[in-house]
Protein backbone atom coordinates (compact mmCIF):
# COMPACT_ATOMS: atom_id res chain seq x y z
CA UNK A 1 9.67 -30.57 5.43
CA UNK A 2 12.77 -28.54 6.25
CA UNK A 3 13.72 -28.14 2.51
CA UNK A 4 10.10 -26.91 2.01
CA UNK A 5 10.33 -24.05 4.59
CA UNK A 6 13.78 -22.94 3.70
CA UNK A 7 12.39 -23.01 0.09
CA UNK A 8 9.54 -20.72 1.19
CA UNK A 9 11.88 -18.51 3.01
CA UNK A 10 14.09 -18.08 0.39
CA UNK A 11 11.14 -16.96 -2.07
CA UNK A 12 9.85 -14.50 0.37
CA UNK A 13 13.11 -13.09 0.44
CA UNK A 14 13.79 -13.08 -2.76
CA UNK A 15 10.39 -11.18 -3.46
CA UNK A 16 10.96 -8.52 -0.57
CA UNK A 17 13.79 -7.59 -1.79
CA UNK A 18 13.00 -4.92 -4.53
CA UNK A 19 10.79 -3.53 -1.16
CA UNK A 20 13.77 -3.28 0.36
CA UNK A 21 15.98 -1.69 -1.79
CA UNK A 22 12.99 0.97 -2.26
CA UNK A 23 12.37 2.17 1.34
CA UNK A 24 15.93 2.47 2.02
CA UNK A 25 16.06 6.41 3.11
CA UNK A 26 12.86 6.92 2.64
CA UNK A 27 10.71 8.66 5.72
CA UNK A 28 7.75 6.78 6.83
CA UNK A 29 5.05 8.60 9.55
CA UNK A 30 3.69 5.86 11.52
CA UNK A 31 0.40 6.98 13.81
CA UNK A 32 -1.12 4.65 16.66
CA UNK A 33 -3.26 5.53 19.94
CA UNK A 34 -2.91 4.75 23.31
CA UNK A 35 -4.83 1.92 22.87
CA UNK A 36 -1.63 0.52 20.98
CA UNK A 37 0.62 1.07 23.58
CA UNK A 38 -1.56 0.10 26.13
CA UNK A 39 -1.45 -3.47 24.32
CA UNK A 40 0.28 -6.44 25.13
CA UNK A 41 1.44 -6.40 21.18
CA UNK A 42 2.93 -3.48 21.44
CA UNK A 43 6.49 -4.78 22.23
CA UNK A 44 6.17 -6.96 18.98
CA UNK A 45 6.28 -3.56 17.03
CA UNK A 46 8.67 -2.06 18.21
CA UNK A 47 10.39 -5.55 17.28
CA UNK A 48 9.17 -4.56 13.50
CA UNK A 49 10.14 -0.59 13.90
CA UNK A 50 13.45 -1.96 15.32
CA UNK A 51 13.78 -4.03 11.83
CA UNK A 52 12.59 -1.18 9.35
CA UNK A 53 15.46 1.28 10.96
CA UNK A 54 18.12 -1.29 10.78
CA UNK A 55 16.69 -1.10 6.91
CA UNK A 56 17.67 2.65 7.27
CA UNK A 57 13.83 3.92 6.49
CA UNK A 58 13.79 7.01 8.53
CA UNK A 59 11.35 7.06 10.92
CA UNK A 60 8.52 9.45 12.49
CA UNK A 61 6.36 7.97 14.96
CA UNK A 62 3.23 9.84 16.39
CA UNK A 63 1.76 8.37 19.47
CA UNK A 64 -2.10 9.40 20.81
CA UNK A 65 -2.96 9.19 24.41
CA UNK A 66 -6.59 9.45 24.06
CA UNK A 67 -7.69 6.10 26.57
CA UNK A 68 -4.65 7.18 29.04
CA UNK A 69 -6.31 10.76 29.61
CA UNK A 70 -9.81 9.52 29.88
CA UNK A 71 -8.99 7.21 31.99
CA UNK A 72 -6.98 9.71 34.59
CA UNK A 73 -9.81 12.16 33.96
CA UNK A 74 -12.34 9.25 35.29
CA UNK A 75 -9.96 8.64 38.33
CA UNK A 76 -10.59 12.37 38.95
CA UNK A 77 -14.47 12.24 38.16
CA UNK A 78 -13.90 15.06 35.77
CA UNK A 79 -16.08 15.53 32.95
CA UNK A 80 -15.20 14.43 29.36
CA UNK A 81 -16.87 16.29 26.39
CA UNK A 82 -16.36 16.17 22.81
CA UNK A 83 -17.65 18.60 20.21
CA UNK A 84 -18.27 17.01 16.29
CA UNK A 85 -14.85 14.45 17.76
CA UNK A 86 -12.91 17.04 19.10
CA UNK A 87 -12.28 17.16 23.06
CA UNK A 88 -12.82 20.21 25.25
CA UNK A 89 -10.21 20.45 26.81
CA UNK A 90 -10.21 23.04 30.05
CA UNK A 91 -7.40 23.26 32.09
CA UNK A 92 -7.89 19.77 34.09
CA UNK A 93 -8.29 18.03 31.02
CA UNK A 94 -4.82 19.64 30.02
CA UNK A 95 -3.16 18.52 32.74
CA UNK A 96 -4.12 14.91 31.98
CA UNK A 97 -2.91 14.85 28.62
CA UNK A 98 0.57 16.64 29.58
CA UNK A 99 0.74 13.74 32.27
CA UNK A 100 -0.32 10.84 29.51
CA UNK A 101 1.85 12.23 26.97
CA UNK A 102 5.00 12.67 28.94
CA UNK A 103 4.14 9.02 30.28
CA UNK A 104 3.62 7.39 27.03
CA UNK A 105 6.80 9.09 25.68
CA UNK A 106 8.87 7.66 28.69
CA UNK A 107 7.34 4.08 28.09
CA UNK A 108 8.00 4.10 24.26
CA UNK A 109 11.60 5.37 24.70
CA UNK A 110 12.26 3.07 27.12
CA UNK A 111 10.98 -0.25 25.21
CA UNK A 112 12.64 1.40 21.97
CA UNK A 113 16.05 1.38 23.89
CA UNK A 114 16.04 -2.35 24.48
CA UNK A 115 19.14 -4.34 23.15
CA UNK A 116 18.25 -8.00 24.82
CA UNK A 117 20.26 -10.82 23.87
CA UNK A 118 18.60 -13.62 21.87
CA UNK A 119 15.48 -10.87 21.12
CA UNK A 120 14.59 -8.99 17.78
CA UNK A 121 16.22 -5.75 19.55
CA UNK A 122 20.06 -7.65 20.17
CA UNK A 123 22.58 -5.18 18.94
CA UNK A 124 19.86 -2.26 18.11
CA UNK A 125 21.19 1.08 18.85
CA UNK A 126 18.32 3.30 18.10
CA UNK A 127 18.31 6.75 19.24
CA UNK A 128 15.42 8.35 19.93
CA UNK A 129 14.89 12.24 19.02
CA UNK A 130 11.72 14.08 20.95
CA UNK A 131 11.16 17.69 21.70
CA UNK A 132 8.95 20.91 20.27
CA UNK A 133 8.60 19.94 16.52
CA UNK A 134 4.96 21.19 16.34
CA UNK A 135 4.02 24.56 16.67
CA UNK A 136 0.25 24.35 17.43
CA UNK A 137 -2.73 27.43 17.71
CA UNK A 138 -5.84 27.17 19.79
CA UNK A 139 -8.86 25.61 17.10
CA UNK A 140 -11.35 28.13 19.49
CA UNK A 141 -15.09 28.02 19.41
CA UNK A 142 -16.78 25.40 17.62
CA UNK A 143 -20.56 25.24 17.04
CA UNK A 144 -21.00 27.47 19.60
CA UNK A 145 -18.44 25.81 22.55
CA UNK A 146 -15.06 27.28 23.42
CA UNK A 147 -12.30 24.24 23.17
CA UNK A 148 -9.97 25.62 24.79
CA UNK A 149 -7.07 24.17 24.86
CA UNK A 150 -7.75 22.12 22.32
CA UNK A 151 -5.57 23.04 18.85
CA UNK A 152 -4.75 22.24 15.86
CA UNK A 153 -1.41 22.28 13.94
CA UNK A 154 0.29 25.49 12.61
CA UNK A 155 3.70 23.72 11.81
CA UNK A 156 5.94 21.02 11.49
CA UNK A 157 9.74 21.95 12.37
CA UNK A 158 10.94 20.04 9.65
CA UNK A 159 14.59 21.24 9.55
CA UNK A 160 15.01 20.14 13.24
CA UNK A 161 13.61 16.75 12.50
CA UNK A 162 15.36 16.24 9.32
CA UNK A 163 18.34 17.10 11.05
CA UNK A 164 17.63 14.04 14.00
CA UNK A 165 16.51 11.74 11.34
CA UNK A 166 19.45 12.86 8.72
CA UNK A 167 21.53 11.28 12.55
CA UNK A 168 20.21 8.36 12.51
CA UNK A 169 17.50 9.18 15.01
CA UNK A 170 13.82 7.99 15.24
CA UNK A 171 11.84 11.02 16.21
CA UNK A 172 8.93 10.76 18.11
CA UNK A 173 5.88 13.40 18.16
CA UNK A 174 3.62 13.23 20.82
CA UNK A 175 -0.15 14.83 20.23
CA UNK A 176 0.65 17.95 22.09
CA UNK A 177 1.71 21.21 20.44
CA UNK A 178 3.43 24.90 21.45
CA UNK A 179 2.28 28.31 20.57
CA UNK A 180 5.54 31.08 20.32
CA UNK A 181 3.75 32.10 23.46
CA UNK A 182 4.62 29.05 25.47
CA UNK A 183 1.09 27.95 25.76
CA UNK A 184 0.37 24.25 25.17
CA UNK A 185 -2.38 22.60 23.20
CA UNK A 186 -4.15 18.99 22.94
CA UNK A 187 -3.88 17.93 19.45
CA UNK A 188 -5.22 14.82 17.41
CA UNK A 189 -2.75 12.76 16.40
CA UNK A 190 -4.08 11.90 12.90
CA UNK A 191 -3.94 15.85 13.31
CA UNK A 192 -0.13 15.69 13.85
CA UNK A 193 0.66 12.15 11.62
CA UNK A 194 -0.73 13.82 8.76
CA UNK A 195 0.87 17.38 9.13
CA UNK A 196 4.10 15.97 9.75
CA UNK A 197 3.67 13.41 6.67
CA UNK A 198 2.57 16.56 3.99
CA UNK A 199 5.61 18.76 5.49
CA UNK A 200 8.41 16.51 5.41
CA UNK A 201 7.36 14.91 2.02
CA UNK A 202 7.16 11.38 3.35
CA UNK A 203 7.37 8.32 1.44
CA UNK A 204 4.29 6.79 3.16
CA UNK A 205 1.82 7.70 6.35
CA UNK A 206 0.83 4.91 8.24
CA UNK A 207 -1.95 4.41 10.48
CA UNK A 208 -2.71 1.56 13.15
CA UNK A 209 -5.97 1.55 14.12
CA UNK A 210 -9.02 -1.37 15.50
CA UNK A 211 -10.10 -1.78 12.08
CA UNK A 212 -8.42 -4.18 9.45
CA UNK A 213 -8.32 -1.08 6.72
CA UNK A 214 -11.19 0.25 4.62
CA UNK A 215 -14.33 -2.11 4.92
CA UNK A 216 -17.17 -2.25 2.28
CA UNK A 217 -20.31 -3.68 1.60
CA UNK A 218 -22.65 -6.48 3.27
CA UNK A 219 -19.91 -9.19 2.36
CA UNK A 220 -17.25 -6.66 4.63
CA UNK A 221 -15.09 -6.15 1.65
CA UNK A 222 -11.56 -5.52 2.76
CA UNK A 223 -10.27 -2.85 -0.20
CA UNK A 224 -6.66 -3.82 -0.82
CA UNK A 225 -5.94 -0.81 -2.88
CA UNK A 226 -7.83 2.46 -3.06
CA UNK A 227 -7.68 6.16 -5.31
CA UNK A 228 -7.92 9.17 -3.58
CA UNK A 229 -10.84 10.01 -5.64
CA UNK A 230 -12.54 6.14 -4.51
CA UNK A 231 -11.74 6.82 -0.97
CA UNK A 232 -13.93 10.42 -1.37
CA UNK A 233 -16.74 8.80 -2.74
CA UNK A 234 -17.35 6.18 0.28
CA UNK A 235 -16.48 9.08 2.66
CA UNK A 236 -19.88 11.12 1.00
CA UNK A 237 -21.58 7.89 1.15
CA UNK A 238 -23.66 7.50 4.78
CA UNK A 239 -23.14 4.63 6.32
CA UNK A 240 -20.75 3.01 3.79
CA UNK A 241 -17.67 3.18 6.87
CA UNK A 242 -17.51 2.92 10.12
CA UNK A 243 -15.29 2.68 13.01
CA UNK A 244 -12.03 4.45 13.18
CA UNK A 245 -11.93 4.70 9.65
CA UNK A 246 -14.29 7.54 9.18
CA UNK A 247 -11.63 9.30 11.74
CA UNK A 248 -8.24 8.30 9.90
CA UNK A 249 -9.32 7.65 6.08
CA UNK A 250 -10.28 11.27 5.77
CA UNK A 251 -6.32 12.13 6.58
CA UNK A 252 -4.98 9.81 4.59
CA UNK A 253 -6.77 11.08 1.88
CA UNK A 254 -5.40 14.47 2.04
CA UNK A 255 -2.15 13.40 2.86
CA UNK A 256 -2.36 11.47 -0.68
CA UNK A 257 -3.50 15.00 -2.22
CA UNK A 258 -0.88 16.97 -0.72
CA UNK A 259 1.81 14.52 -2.01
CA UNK A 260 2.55 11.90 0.46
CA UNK A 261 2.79 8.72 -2.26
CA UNK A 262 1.45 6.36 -0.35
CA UNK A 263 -0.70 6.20 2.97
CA UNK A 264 -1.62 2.54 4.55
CA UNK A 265 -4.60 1.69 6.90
CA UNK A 266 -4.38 -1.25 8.76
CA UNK A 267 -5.11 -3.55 11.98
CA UNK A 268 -2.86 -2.95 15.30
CA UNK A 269 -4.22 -6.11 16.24
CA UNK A 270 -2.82 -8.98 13.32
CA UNK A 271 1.09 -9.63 15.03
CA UNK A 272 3.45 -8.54 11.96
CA UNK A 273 1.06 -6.78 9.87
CA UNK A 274 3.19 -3.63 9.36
CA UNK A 275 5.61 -6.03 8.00
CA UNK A 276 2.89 -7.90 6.15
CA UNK A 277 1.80 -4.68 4.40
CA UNK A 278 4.93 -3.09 3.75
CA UNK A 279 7.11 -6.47 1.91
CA UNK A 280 4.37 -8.50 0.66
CA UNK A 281 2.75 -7.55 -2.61
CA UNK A 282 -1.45 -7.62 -1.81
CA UNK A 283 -0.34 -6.26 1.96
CA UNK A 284 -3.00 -6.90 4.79
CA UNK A 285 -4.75 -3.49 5.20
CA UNK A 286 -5.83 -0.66 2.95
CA UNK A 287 -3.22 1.31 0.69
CA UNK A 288 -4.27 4.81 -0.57
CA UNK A 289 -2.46 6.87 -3.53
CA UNK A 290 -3.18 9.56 -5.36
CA UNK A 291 -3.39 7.67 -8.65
CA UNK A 292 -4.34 4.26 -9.74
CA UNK A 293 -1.59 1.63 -9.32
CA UNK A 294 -2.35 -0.76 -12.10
CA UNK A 295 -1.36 1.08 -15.49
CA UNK A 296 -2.21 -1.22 -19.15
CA UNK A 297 -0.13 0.51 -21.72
CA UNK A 298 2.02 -0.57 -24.66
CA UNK A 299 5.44 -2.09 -23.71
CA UNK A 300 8.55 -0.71 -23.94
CA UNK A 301 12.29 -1.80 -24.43
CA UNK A 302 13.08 -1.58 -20.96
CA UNK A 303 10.03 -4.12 -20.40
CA UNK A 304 12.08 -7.13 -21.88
CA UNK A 305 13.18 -8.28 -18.71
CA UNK A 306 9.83 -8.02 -16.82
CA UNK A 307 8.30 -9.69 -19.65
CA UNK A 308 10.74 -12.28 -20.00
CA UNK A 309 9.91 -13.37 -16.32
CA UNK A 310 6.48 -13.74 -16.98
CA UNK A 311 7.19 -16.09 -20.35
CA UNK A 312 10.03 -18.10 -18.96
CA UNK A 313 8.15 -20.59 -16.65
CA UNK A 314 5.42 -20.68 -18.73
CA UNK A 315 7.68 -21.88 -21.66
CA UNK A 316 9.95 -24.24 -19.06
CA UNK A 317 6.13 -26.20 -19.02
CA UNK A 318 5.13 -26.24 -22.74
CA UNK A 319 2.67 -24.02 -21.80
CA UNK A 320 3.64 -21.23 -24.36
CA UNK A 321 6.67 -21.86 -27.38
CA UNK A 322 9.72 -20.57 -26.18
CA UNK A 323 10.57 -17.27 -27.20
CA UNK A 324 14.54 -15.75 -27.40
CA UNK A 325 15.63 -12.54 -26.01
CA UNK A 326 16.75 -11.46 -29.52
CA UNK A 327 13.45 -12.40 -31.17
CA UNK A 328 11.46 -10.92 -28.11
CA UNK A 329 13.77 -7.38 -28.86
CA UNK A 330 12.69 -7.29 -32.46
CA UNK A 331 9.18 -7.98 -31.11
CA UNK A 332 8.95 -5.57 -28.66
CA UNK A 333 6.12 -3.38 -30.23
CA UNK A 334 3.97 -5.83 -30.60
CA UNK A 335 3.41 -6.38 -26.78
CA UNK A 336 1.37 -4.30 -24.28
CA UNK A 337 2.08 -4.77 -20.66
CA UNK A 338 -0.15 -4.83 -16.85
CA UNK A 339 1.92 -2.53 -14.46
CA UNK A 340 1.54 -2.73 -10.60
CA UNK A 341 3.20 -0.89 -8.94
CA UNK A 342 6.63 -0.34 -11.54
CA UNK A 343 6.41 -4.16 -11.70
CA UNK A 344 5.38 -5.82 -14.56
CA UNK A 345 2.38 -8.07 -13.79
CA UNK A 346 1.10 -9.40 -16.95
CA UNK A 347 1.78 -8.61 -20.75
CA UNK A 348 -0.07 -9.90 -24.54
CA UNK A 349 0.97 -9.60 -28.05
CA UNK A 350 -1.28 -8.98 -31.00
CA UNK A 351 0.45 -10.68 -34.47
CA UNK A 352 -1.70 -8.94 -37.26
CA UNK A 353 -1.95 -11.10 -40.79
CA UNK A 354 -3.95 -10.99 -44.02
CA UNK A 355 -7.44 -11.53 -44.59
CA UNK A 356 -8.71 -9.48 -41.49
CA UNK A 357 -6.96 -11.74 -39.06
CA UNK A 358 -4.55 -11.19 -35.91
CA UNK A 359 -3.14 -13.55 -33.01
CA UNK A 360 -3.50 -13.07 -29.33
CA UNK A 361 0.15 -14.64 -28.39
CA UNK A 362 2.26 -14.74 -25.50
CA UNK A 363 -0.56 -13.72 -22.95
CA UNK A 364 0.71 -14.18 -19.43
CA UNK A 365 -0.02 -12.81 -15.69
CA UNK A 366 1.97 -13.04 -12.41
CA UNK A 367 0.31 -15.72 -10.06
CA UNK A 368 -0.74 -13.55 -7.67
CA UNK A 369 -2.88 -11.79 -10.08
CA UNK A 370 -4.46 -13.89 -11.96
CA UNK A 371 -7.80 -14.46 -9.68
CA UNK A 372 -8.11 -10.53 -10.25
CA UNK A 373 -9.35 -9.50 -13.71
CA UNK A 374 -5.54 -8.95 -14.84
CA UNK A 375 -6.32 -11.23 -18.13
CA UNK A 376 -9.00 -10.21 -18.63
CA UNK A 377 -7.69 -6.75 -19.11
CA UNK A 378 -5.20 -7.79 -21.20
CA UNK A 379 -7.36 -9.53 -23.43
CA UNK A 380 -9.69 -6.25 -23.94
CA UNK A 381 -6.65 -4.34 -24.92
CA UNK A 382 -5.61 -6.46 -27.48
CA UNK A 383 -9.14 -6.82 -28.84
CA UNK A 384 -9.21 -2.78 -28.66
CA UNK A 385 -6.08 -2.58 -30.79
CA UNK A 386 -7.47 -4.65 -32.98
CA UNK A 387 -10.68 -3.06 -33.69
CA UNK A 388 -8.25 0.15 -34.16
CA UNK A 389 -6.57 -1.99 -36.93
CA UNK A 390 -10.17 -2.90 -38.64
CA UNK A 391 -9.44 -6.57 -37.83
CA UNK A 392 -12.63 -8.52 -37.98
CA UNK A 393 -10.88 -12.14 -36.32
CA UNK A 394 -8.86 -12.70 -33.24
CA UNK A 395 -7.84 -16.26 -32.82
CA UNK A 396 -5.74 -17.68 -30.16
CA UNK A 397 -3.74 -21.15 -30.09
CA UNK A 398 -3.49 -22.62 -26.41
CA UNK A 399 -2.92 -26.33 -25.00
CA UNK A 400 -4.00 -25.81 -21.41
CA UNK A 401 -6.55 -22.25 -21.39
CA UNK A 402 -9.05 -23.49 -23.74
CA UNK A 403 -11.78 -22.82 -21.70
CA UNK A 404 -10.94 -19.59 -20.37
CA UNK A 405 -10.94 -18.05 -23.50
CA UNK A 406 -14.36 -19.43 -24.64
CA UNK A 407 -15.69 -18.25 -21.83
CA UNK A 408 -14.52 -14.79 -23.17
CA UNK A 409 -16.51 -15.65 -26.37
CA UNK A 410 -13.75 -17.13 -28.44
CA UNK A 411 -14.93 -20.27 -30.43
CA UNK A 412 -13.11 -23.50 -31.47
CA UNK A 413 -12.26 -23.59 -35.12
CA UNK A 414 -10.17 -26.10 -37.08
CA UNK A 415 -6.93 -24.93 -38.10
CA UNK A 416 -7.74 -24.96 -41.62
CA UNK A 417 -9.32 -21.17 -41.00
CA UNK A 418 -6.11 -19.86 -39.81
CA UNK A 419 -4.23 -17.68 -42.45
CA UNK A 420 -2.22 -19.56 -44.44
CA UNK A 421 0.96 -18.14 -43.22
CA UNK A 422 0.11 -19.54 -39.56
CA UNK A 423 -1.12 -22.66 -41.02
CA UNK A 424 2.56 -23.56 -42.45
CA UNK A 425 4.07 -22.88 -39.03
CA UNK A 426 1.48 -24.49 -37.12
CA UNK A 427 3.06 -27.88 -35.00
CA UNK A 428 0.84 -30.42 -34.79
CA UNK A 429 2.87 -32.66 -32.22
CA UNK A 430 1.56 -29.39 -30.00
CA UNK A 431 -2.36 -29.84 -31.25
CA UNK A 432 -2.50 -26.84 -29.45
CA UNK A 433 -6.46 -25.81 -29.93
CA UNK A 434 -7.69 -23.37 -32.37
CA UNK A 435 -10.15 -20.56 -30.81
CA UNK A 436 -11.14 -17.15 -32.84
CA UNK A 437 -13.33 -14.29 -31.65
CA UNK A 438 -15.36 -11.77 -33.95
CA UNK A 439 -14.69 -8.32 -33.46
């Protein structure tokens, strides 16, 4: 039992680590409410922003205080309005959300600053950088309704945060901004997360929010992955969203336009999902990017080695013949390749011969995709370089897949109808099966 989990550890290690080596440097903007703070799991992640510093990701967090000023504006029987999501804020309202915010700023510092023994935060020595990095203007009269003091952001100080963060610093932006007047302004802080994300070219924007990510259709879909130009289209859609997604989704998406790579939606509530969505490779919540992250495309030189993964353990179980590097170099053009995410996922190799035939060989996908279409894809390139080639019959030779492929519409066939070149080479101590497809 012991052996097992240490096994287990040692592969999720293993397969963090090319996460690891990535964020190192990198900036990451994480956003989370009051609500989040207010939480019981709140210590847990600072536990997790405590590990991603010691990873030396650089580190932007934006706080809201939304619950803690309606809550002191309820204490004071005060009015709260909201105009299209946006509060009014008049000058008591103001002086809640100063009070929350310099709070909630004290409280995060102070739980950031821990260094207990036998805890996730022994030996931490994070510094924490706050101050006027957002220069804010008033938003004024919407529909109709003065907001006051309500703004929105102007600019991000980004030299002055760089400059913390280039220190070793985490810097922390509450949802409050300053005019060059001296005047001070309640801001959202998806307002602020994404501002600060677009101006200081971060690697990724992150928001924690009540929802598990983006949620679809009557089966409550969770979308792993998501375009910029997918996200749009359920944002014009009524009803398709709701929750706190219609409020953050529309920021992540223009983050994602203005060239943040990657912005991430997911659940404050799951303990470790930050962690869970940053070093694991479906994640827990909903990842946004410009672009889509699954590329099919012919394979390279440089592929060899992500191929080669793929093969090997097929080939260590007889499931494919074993294939040398050498012979795999020479072969090289005759693959095409499934990229996630600059890893390879999956790969296939189209052998043409006489007669109008070819061979689907070597097709292969990464565990972890292979319940998602991945071979499928795979297959439909090969048969589309095929058809480029005016071949009329794709056949395939497999021991174990049989059935897959005639699902695909590839029928069994004696291996008398292979070319004669493949019928000399063919090992009949395999008896692998014979299936062929008309294009």
């Amino acid at each position: 039992m012991a052996l097992s989990v240490s096994a287990d550890f040692v592969k999720w290690f293993r397969s963090a680590a090319p996460y690891i080596h990535a964020f190192g440097g990198r900036t990451f903007v994480i956003a989370f409410g009051g609500e989040v703070v207010a939480d019981a799991r709140f210590l847990a992640l600072i536990h997790d922003l405590n590990l991603l510093a010691s990873l030396g990701v650089r580190l932007v967090l934006v706080h809201g205080a939304r619950p803690q000023i309606e809550a002191r504006l309820k204490q004071l029987k005060h009015r709260v309005s909201y105009v299209k999501g946006l509060r009014i804020t008049d000058d008591v309202a103001l002086s809640c959300a100063k009070e929350a915010s310099g709070r909630m700023r004290v409280e995060i510092e102070a739980l950031l600053s821990m260094g207990l023994p036998n805890s996730p935060m022994a030996g931490s020595d994070i510094r924490v950088a706050s101050g006027n990095f957002v220069t804010a203007r008033p938003i004024g009269i919407v529909d109709g309704v003065d907001l006051v003091h309500t703004g929105e952001v102007r600019k991000i100080d980004v030299t002055g945060i760089n400059d913390r963060l280039d220190h070793n610093e985490l810097v922390l932006l509450s949802p409050l901004g300053y005019s060059p007047t001296g005047q001070i302004f309640n801001l959202a802080l998806e307002d602020v997360a994404m501002s600060a994300a677009v101006a200081l070219g971060a690697e990724k924007l992150i928001f924690l929010m009540d929802t598990p990510g983006v949620v679809t259709g009557k089966r409550a879909e969770l979308k792993h992955e998501l375009t910029c130009s997918q996200a749009e289209k359920l944002l014009a859609r009524p009803g398709a969203l709701a929750g706190d997604v219609t409020l953050y989704l529309p920021r992540a998406v223009s983050a994602c336009r203005a060239g943040v790579k990657r912005a991430h939606l997911l659940s404050r509530h799951a303990d470790g999902a930050l962690l869970l969505e940053l070093f694991t490779r479906r994640g827990v919540g909903t990842m946004l990017t410009q672009d889509p992250l699954e590329k099919l495309r012919p394979a390279r030189i440089e592929d060899i080695g992500g191929v080669l993964r793929l093969l090997e353990p097929l080939e260590a179980d007889g499931t494919l013949v074993k294939r040398g590097r050498d012979l795999l170099e020479m072969e090289i053009e005759r693959f095409y390749v499934l990229e996630h995410d600059r890893e390879i996922i999956g790969c296939a190799a189209l052998y043409q011969y006489d007669d109008g035939m070819a061979e689907l060989a070597c097709l292969a996908v990464h565990p972890d995709h292979r319940r998602l279409g991945a071979g499928e894809r795979l297959v439909e390139a090969i048969e589309a370089r095929a058809k480029q080639r005016k071949i009329k019959r794709l056949f395939v030779l497999t021991t174990r897949t049989a059935h897959w492929f005639i699902e695909r519409g590839f029928d069994p066939a004696p291996v008398a109808v292979l070319p004669r070149r493949k019928q000399d080479l063919y090992n009949y101590q395999r008896r692998s099966q014979v299936l062929i497809k008309r294009l």
